[in-house]
Protein backbone atom coordinates (compact mmCIF):
# COMPACT_ATOMS: atom_id res chain seq x y z
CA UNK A 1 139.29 144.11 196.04
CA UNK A 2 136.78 144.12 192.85
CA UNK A 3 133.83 145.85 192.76
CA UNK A 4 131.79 142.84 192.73
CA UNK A 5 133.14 141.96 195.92
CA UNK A 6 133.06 144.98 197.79
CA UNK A 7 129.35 145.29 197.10
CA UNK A 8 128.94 141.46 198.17
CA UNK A 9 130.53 142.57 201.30
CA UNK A 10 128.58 145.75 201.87
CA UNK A 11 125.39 143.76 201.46
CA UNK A 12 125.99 140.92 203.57
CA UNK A 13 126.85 143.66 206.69
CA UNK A 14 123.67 145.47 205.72
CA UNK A 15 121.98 142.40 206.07
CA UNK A 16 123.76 141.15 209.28
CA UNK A 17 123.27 144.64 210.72
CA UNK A 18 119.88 144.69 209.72
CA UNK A 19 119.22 141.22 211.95
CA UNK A 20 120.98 142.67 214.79
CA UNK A 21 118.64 145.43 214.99
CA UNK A 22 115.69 143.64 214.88
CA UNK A 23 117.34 141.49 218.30
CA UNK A 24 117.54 144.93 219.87
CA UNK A 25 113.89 146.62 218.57
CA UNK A 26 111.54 147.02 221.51
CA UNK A 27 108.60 144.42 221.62
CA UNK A 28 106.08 147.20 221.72
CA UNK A 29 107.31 147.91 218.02
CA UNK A 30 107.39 144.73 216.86
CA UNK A 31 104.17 144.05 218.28
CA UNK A 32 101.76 146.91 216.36
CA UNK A 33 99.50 145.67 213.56
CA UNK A 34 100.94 148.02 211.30
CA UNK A 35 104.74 146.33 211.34
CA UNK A 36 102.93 142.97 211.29
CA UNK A 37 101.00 143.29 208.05
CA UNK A 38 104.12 144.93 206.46
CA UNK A 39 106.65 142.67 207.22
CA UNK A 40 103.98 139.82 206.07
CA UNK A 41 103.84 141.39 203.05
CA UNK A 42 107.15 141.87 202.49
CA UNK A 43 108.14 138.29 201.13
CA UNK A 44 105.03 138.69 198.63
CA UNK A 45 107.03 141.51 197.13
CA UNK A 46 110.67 140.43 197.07
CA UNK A 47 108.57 137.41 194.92
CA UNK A 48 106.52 139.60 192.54
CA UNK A 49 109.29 141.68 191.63
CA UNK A 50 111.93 138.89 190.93
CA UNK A 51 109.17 137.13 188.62
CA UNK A 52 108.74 140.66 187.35
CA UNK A 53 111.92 140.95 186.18
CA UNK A 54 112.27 137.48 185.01
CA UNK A 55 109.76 137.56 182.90
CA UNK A 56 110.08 140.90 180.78
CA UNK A 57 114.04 141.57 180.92
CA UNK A 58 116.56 139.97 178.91
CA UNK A 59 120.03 141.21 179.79
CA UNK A 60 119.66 144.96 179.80
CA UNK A 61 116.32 145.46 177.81
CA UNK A 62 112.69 145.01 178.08
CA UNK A 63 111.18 142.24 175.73
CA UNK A 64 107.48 141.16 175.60
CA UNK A 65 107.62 137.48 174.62
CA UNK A 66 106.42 133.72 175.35
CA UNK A 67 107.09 134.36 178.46
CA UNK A 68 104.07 136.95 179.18
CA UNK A 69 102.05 134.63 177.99
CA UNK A 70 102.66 131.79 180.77
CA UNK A 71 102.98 134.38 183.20
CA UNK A 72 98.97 135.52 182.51
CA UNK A 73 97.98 131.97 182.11
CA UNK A 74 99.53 131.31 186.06
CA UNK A 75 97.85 134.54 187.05
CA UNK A 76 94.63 133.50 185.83
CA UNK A 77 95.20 130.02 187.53
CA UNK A 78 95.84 132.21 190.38
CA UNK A 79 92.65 134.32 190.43
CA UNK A 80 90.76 131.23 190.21
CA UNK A 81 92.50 129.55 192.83
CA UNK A 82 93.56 126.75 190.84
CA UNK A 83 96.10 124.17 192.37
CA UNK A 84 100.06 125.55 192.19
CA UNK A 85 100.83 122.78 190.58
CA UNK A 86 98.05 123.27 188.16
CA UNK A 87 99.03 126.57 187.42
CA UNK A 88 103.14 126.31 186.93
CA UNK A 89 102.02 123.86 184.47
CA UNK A 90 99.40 125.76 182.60
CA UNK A 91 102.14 128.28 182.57
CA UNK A 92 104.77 126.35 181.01
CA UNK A 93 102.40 124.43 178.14
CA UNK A 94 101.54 128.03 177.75
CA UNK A 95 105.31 129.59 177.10
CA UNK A 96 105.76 126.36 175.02
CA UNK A 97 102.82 126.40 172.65
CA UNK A 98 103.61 130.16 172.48
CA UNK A 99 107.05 129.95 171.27
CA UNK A 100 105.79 126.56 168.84
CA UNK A 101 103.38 129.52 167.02
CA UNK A 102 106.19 131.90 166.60
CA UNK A 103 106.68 134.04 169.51
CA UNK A 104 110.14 134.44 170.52
């Protein structure tokens, strides 16, 4: 079996095994305001890191191009509240009129 396989494998059972014990953790556990606001924050940082990544890797290096520049223009839509809508497409005229001045 390739490598790429086995570690498909290995994940999916981690992740299987991982449902199966939350079935079998105690309600008392699940139940504290301490497990609550983690796991609700959990989802929030599986997404920042992914758009983390996204945005400043290409293959195996770090680059710093159009792409940081959409990215701050949907954070500041962000902070201000603006619409999501409002800000994916701030972003993208953003990355655009980035890379039409120069930026890679």
């Amino acid at each position: 079996m390739g490598g790429i396989w086995l570690a498909v494998l290995v994940t999916a059972l981690g992740c299987y095994a991982v449902k199966v014990a939350g079935t079998m953790a105690p309600r008392r556990l699940l139940d504290r305001p301490a497990v609550r606001a983690a796991v609700a924050q959990v989802p929030v940082a599986l997404l920042a890191s992914l758009v983390a990544i996204q945005t400043v890797t290409a293959g195996r290096h770090l680059v710093a191009d159009a792409r940081l520049v959409g990215l701050g223009v949907a954070a500041l839509a962000a902070w201000r509240r603006a619409p999501f809508l409002v800000g994916v497409a701030g972003a993208v005229v953003a990355t655009a009129a980035a890379r039409l001045l120069g930026l890679p």
